[in-house]
C-alpha atoms as a PDB file:
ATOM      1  CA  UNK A   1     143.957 103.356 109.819  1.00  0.00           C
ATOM      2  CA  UNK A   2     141.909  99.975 109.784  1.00  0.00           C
ATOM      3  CA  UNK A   3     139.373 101.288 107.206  1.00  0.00           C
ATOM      4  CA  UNK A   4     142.011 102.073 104.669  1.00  0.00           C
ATOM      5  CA  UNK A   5     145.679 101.059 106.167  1.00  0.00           C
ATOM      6  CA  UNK A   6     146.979 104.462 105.676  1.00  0.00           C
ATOM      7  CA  UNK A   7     150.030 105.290 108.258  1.00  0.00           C
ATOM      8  CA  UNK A   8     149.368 107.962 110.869  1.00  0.00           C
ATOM      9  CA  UNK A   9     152.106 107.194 113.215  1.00  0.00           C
ATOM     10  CA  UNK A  10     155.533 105.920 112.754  1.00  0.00           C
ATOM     11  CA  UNK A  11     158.153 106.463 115.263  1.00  0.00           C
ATOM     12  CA  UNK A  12     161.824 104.995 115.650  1.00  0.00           C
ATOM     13  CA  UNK A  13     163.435 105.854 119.096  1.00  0.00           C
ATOM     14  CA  UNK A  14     165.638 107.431 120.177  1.00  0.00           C
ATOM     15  CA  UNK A  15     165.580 110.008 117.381  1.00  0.00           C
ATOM     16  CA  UNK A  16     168.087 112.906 115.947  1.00  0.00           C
ATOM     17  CA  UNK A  17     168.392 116.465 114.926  1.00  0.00           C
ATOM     18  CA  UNK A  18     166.978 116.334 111.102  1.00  0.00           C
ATOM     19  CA  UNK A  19     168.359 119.757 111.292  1.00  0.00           C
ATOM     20  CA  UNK A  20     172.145 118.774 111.476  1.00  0.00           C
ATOM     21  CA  UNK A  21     172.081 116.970 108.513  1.00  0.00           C
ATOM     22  CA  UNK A  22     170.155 118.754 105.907  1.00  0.00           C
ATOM     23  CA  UNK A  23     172.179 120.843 103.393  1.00  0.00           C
ATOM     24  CA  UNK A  24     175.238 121.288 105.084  1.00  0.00           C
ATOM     25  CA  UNK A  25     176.202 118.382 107.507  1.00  0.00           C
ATOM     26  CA  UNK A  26     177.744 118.790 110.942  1.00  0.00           C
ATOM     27  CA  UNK A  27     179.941 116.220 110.351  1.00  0.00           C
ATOM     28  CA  UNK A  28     181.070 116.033 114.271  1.00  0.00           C
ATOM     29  CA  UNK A  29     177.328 115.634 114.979  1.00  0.00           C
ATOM     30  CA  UNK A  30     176.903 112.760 112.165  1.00  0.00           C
ATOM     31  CA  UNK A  31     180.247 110.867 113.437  1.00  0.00           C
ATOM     32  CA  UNK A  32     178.510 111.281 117.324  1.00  0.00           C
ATOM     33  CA  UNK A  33     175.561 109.448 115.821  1.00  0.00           C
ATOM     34  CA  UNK A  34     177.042 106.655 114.022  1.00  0.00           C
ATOM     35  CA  UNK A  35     179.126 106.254 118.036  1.00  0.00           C
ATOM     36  CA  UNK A  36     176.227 106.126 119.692  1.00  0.00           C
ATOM     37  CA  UNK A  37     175.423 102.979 121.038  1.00  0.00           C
ATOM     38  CA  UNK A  38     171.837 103.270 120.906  1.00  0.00           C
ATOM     39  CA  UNK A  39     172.035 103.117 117.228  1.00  0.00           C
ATOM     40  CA  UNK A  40     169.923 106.519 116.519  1.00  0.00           C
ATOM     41  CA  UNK A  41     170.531 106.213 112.798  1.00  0.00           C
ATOM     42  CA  UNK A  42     168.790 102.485 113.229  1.00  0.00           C
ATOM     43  CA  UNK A  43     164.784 102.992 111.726  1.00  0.00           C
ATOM     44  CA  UNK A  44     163.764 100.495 114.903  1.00  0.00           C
ATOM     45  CA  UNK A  45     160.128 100.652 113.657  1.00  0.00           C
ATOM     46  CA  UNK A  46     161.437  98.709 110.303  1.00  0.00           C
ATOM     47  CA  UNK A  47     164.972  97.223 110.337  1.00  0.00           C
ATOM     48  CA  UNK A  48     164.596  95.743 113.770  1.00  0.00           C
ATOM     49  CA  UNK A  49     164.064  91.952 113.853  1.00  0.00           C
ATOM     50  CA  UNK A  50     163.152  89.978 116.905  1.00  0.00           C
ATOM     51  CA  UNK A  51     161.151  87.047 118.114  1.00  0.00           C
ATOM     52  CA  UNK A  52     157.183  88.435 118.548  1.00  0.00           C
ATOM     53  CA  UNK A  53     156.646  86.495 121.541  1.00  0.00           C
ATOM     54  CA  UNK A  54     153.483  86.070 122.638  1.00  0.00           C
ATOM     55  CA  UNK A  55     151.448  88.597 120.180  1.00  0.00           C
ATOM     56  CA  UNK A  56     152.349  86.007 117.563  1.00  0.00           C
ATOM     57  CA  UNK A  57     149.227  84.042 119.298  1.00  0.00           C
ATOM     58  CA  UNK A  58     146.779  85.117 117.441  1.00  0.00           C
ATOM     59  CA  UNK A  59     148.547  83.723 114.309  1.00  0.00           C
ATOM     60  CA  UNK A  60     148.487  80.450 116.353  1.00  0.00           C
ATOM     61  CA  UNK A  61     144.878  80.833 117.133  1.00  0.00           C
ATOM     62  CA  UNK A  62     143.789  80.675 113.804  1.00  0.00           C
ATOM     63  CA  UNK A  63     145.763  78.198 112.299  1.00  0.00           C
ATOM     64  CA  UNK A  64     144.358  76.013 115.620  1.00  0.00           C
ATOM     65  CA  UNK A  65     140.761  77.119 114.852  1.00  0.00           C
ATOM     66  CA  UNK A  66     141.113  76.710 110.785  1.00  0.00           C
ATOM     67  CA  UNK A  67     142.522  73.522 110.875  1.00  0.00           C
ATOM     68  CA  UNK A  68     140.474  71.990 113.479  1.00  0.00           C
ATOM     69  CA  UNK A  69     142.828  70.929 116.382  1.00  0.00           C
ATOM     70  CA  UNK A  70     140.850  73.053 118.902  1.00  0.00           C
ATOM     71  CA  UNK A  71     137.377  74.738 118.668  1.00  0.00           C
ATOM     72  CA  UNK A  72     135.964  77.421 119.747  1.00  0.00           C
ATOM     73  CA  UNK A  73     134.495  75.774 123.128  1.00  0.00           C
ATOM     74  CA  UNK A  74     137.196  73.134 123.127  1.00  0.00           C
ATOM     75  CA  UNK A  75     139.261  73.725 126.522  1.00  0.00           C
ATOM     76  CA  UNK A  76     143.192  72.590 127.268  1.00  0.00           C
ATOM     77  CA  UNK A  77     144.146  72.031 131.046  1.00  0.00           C
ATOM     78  CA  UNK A  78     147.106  74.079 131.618  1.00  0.00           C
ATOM     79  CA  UNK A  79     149.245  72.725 134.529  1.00  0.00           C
ATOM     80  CA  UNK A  80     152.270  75.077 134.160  1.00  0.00           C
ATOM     81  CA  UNK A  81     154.259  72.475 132.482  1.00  0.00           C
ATOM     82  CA  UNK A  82     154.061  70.956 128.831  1.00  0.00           C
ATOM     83  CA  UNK A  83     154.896  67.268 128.885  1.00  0.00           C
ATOM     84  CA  UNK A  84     154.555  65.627 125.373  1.00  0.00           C
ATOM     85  CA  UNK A  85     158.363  67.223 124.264  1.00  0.00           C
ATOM     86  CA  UNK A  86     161.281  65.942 125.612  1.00  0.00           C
ATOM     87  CA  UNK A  87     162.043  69.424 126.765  1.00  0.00           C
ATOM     88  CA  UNK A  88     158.907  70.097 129.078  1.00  0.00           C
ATOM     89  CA  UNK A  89     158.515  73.630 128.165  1.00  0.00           C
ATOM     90  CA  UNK A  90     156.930  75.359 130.802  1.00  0.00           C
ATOM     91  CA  UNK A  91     154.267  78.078 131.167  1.00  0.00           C
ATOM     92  CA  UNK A  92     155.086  82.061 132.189  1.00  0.00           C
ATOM     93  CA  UNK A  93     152.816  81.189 135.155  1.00  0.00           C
ATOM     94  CA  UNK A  94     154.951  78.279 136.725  1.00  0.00           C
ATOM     95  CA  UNK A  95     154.995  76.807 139.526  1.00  0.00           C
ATOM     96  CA  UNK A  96     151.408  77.945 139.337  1.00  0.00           C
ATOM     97  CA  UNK A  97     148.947  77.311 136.268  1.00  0.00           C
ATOM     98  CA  UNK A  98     146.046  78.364 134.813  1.00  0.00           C
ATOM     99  CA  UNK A  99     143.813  75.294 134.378  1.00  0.00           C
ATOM    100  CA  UNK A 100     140.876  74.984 131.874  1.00  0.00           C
ATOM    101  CA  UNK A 101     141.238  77.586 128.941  1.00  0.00           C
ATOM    102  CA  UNK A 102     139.007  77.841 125.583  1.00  0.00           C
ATOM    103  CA  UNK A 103     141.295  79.945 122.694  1.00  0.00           C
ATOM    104  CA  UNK A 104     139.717  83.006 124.147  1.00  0.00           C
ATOM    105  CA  UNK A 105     140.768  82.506 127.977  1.00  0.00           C
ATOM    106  CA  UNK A 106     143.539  81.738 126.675  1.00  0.00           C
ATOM    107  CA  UNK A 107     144.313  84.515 125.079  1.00  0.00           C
ATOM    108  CA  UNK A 108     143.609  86.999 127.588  1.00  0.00           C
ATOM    109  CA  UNK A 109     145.885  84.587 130.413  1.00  0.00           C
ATOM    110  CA  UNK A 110     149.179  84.338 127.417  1.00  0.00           C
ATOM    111  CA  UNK A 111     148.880  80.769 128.117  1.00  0.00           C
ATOM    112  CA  UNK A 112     151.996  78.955 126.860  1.00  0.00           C
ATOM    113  CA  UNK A 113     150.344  75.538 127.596  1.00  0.00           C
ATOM    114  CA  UNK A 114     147.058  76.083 125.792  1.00  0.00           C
ATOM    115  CA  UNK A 115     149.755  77.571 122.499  1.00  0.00           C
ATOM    116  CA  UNK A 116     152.276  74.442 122.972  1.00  0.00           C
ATOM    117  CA  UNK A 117     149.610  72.388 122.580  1.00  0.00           C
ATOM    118  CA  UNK A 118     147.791  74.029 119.830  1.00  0.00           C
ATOM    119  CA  UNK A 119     151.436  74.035 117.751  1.00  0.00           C
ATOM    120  CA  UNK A 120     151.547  69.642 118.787  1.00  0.00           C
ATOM    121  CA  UNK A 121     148.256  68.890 117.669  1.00  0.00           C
ATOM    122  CA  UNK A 122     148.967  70.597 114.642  1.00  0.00           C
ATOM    123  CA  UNK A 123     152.383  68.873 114.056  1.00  0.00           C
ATOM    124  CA  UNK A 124     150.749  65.274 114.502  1.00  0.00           C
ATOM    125  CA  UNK A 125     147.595  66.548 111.909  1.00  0.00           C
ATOM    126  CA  UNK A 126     147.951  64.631 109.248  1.00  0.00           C
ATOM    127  CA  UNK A 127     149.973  61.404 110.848  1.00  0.00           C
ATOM    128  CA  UNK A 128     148.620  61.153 114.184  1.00  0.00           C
ATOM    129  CA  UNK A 129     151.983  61.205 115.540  1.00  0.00           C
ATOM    130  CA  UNK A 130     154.401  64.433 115.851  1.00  0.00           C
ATOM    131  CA  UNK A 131     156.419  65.580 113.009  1.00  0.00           C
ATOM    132  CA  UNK A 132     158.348  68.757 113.198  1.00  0.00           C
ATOM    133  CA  UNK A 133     157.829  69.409 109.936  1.00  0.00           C
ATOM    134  CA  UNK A 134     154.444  69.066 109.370  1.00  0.00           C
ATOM    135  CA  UNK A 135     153.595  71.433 112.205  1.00  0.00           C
ATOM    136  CA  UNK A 136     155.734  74.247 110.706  1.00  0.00           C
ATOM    137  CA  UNK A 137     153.639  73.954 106.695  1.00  0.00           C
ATOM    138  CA  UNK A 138     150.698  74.734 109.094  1.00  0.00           C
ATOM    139  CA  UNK A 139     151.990  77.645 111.243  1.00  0.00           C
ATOM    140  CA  UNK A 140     154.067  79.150 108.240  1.00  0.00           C
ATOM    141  CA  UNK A 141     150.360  78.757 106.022  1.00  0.00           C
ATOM    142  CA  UNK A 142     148.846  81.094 108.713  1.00  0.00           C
ATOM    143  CA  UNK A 143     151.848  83.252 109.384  1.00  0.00           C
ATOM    144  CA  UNK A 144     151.760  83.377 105.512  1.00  0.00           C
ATOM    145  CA  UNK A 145     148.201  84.884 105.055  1.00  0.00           C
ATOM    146  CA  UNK A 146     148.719  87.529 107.640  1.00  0.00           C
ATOM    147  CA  UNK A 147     151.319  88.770 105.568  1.00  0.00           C
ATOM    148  CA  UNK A 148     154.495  87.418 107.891  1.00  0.00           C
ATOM    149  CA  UNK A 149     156.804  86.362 105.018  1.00  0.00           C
ATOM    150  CA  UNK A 150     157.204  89.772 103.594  1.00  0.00           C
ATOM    151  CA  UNK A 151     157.423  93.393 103.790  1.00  0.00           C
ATOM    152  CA  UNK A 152     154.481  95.740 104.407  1.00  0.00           C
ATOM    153  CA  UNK A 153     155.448  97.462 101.321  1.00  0.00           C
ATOM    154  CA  UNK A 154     156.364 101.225 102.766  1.00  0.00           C
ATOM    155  CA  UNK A 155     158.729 103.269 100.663  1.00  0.00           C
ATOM    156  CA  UNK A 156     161.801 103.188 103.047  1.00  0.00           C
ATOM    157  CA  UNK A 157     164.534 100.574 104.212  1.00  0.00           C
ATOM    158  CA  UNK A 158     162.432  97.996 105.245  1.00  0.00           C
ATOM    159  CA  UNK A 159     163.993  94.123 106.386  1.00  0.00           C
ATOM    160  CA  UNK A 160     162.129  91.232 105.570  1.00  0.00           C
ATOM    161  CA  UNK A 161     160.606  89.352 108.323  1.00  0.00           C
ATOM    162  CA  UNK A 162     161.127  85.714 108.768  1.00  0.00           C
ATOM    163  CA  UNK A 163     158.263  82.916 110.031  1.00  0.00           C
ATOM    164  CA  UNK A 164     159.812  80.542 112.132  1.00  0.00           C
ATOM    165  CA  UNK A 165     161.314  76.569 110.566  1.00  0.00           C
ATOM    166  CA  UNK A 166     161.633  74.887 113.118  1.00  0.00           C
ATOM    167  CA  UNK A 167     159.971  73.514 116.680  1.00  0.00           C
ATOM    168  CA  UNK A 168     156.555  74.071 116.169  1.00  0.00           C
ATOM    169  CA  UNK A 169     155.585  73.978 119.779  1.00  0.00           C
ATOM    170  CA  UNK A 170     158.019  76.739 120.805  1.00  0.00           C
ATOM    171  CA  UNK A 171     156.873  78.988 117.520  1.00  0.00           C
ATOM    172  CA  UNK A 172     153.370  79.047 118.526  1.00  0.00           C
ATOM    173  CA  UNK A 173     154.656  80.781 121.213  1.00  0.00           C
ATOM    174  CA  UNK A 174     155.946  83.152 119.082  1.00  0.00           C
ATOM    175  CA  UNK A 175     159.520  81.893 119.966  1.00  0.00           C
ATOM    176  CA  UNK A 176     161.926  79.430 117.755  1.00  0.00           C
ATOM    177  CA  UNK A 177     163.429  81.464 114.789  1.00  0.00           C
ATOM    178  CA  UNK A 178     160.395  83.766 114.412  1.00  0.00           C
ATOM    179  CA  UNK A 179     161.952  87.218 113.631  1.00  0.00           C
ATOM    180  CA  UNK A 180     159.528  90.125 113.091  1.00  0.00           C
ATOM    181  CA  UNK A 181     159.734  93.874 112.178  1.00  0.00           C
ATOM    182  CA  UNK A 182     157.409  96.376 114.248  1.00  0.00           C
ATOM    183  CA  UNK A 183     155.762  97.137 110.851  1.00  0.00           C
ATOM    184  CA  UNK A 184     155.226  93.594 110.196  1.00  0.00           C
ATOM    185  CA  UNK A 185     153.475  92.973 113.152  1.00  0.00           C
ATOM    186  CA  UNK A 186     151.192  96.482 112.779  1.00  0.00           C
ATOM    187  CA  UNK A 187     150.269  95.066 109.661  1.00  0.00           C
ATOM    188  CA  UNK A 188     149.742  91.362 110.968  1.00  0.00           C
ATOM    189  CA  UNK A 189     147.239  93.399 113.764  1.00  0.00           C
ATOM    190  CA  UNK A 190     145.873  95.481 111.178  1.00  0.00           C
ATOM    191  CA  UNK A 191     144.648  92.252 109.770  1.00  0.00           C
ATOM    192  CA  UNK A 192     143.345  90.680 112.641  1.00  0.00           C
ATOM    193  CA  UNK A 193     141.206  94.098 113.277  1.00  0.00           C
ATOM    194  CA  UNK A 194     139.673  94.412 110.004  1.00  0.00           C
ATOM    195  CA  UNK A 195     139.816  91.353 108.071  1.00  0.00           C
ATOM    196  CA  UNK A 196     142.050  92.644 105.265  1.00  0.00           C
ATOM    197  CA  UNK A 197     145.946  92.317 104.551  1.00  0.00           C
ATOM    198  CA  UNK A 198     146.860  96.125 103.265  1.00  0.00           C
ATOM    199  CA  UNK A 199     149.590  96.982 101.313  1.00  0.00           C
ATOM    200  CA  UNK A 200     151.033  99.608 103.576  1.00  0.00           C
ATOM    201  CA  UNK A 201     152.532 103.295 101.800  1.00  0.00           C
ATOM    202  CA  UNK A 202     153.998 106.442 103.298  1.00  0.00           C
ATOM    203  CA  UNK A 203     151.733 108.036  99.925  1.00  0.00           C
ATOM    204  CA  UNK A 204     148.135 107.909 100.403  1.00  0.00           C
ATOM    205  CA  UNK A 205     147.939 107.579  96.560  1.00  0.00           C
ATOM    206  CA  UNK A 206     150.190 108.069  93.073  1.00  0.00           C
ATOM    207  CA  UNK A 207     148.881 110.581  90.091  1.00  0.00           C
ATOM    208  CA  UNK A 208     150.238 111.079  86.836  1.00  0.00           C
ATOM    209  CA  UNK A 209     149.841 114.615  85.295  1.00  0.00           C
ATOM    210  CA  UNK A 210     146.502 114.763  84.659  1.00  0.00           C
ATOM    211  CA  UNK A 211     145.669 113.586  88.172  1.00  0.00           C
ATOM    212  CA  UNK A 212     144.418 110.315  87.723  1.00  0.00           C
ATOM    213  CA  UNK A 213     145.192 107.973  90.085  1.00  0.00           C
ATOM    214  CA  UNK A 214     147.988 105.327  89.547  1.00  0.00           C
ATOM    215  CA  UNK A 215     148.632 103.553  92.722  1.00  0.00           C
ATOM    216  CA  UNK A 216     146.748 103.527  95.687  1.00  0.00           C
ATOM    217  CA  UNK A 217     146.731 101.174  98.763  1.00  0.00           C
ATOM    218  CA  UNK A 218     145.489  97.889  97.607  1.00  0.00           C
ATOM    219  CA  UNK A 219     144.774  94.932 100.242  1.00  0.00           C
ATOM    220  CA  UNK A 220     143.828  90.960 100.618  1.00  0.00           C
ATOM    221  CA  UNK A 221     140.233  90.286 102.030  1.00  0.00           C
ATOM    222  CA  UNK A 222     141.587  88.005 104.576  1.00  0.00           C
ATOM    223  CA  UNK A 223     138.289  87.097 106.384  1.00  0.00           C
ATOM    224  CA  UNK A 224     137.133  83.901 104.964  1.00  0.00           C
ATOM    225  CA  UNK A 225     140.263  82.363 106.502  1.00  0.00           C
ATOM    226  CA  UNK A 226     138.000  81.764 109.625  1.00  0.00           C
ATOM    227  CA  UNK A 227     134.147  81.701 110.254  1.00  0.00           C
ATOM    228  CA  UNK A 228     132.839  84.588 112.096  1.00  0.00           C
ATOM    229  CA  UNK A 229     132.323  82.832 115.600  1.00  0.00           C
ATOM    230  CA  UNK A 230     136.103  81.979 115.185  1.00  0.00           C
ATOM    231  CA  UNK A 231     137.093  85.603 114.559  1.00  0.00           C
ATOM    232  CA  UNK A 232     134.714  86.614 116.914  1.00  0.00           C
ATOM    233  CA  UNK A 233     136.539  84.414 119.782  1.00  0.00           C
ATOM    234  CA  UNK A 234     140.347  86.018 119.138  1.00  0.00           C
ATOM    235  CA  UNK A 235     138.346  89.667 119.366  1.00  0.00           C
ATOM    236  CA  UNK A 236     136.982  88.315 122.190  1.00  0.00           C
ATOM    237  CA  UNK A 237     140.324  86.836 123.881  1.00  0.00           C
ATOM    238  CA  UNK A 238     142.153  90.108 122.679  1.00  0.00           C
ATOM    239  CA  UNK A 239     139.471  92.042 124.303  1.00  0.00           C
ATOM    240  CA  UNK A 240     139.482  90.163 127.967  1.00  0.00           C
ATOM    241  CA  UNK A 241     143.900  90.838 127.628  1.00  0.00           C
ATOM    242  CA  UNK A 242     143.128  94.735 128.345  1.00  0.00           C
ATOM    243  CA  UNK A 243     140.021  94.642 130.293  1.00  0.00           C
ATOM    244  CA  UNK A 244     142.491  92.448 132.256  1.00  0.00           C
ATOM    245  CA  UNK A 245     145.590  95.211 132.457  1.00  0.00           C
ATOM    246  CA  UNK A 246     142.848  97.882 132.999  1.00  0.00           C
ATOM    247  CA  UNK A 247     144.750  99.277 135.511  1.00  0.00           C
ATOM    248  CA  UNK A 248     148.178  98.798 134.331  1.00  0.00           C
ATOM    249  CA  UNK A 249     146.417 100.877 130.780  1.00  0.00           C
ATOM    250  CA  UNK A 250     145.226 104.132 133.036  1.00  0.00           C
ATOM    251  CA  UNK A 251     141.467 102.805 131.999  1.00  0.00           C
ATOM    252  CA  UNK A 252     141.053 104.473 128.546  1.00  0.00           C
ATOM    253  CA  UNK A 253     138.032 105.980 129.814  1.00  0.00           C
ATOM    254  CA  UNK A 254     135.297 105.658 126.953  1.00  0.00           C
ATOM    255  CA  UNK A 255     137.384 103.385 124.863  1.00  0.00           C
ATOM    256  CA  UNK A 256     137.244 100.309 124.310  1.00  0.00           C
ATOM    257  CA  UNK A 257     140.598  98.762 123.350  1.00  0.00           C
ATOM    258  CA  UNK A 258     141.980  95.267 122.741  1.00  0.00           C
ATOM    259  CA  UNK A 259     145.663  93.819 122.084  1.00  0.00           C
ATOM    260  CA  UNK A 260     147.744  91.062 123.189  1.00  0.00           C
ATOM    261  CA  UNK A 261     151.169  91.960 125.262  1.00  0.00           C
ATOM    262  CA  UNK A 262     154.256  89.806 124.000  1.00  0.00           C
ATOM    263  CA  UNK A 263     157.393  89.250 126.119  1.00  0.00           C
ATOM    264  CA  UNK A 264     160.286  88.060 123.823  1.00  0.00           C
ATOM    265  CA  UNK A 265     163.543  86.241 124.843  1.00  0.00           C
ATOM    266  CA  UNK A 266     166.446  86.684 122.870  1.00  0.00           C
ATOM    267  CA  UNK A 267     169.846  86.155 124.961  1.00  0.00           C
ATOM    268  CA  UNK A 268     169.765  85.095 128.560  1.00  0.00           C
ATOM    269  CA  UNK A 269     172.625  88.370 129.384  1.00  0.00           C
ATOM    270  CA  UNK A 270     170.077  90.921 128.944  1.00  0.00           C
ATOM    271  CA  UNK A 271     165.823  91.459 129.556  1.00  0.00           C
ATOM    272  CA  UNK A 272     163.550  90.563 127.397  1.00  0.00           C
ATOM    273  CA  UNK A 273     162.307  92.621 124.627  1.00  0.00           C
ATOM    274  CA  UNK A 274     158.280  93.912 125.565  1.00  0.00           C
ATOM    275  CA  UNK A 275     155.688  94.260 122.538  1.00  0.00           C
ATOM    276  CA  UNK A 276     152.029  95.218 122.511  1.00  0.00           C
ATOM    277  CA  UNK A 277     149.880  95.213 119.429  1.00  0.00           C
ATOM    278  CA  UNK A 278     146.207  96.044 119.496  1.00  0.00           C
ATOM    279  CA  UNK A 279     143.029  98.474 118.134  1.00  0.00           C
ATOM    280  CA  UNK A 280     140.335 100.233 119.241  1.00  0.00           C
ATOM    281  CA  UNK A 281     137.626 101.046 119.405  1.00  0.00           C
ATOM    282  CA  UNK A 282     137.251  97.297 120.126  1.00  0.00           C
ATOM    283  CA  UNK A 283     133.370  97.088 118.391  1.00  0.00           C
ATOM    284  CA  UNK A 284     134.584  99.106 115.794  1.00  0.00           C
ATOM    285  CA  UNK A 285     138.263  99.535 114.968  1.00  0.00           C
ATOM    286  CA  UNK A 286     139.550 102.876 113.881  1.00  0.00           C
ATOM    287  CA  UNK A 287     143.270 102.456 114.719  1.00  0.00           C
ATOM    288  CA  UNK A 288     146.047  99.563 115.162  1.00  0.00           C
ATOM    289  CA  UNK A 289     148.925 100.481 117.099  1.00  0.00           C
ATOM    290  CA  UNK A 290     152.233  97.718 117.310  1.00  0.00           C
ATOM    291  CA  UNK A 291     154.943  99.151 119.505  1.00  0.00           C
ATOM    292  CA  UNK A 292     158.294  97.438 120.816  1.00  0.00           C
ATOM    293  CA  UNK A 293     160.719  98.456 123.794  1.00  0.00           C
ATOM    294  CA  UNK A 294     163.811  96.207 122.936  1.00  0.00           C
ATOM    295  CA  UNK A 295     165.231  95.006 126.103  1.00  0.00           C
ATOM    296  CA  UNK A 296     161.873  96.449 127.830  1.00  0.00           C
ATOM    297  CA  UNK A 297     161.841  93.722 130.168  1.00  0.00           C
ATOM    298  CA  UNK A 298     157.966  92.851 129.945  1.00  0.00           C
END
């Protein structure tokens, strides 16, 4: 819920009979589980850790708009290849490229070019020439504010995601050593929707005995991290991404939804895990959604 980051939905697959192991456990059933090579008894939604891939842009984004590397208006030529790394890391669409992109564009095309460059410029801030280093204080600030280098706070086995150290370039992408719960990035999302970083709880609220309240969800106003126009340009680019996969999304007749897809790499052996995070309505966010299909291919 973006107006008060209460949980309505969260779902681990694939699940188990809650029935087979409540007062007396079928102890076959239990040892078939703990077999099982899709790890059933794993909570995916909160102990799995991978690279974001490319919904980590928005993180990106900002630090690129708050720390003045690129502008709003300010355009990168994307020619399917990045050439100032000794690597040449090369955009999703190569041999082909996407040209001229603002942060928006950009955004909406999951342009690896735009993001490499974004994550150099940053790295050669304060020096005028690259430094690894440097470029990771900025993205782990950013990472940092959206809540990145913790837990969300639920009451449940929870691991702690971890903002990338190293190669700046590649973690703008959302690659390097970026590893990220599902709940981490709904609350990461949540935050981009509404402005504020919530504390997230299975419990609405705490009372005591007399009913007073004790704990609630608390949250970080967030927003003054950018100026409005610069928020209003990720909305924007996060907006064009589904209007964009309108037919791939059925349509959502009536709603208005926006999100940012993510493809993440993590061996070569097997596909790559798929993530989508987003909210809608898109004027007026009631809900955040952050789902991941590990090994989903794209």
């Amino acid at each position: 819920d973006v107006k008060t980051g209460q949980l309505k939905a969260l779902v681990s697959y694939p699940g188990y009979d809650n029935n087979k192991l409540a007062n007396t456990v079928d102890a076959d059933y239990y040892q078939s589980l703990r077999e099982d090579k899709s790890n059933p008894l794993w909570n995916y939604a909160t102990q799995e850790q991978t690279a974001p891939g490319s919904t980590f842009k928005m993180v990106s984004s900002t630090a690129g708009l708050a720390e003045g590397v690129i502008d709003t208006s300010s355009k990168i030529n994307c020619t399917g290849i990045f050439t100032e790394i000794s690597n040449q890391p090369k955009c999703w669409i190569y041999p082909g490229a996407h040209g001229m992109d603002n942060v928006s564009e950009a955004l909406r095309d999951s342009c690896n070019v735009f993001f490499y460059t974004t994550g150099f410029r940053l790295a050669s801030k304060d020096t005028g020439s690259y430094d690894d280093e440097n470029g990771m204080k900025y993205i782990q600030k950013y990472a940092s504010i959206y809540g990145l280098d913790q837990k969300s706070g639920v009451e449940i086995v929870e691991k702690t995601p971890s903002i990338a150290t190293q190669y700046p370039v590649m973690a703008a992408i959302g690659q390097s050593n970026n590893n990220f719960t599902t709940i981490s990035l709904s609350r990461y999302v949540t935050a981009v929707a509404s402005g504020k970083l919530y504390d997230y709880k299975l419990m609405n609220k705490i009372v005591n005995a007399d009913g007073k309240t004790v704990k609630q969800y608390d949250s970080t106003d967030i927003s003054g991290t950018l100026t409005q126009s610069q928020w209003d340009a990720i909305h924007q680019g996060m907006r064009m991404v589904v209007e964009d996969l309108h037919d791939v999304f059925g349509g959502f007749t009536g709603v208005e939804v926006s999100g940012k897809t993510g493809t993440a790499q993590q061996v070569e052996t097997r596909p790559n895990h798929a993530l989508f995070v987003g909210y809608a309505p898109s004027s007026n966010p009631e809900i955040t959604i952050a789902t991941r299909i590990s090994y989903g291919y794209s």
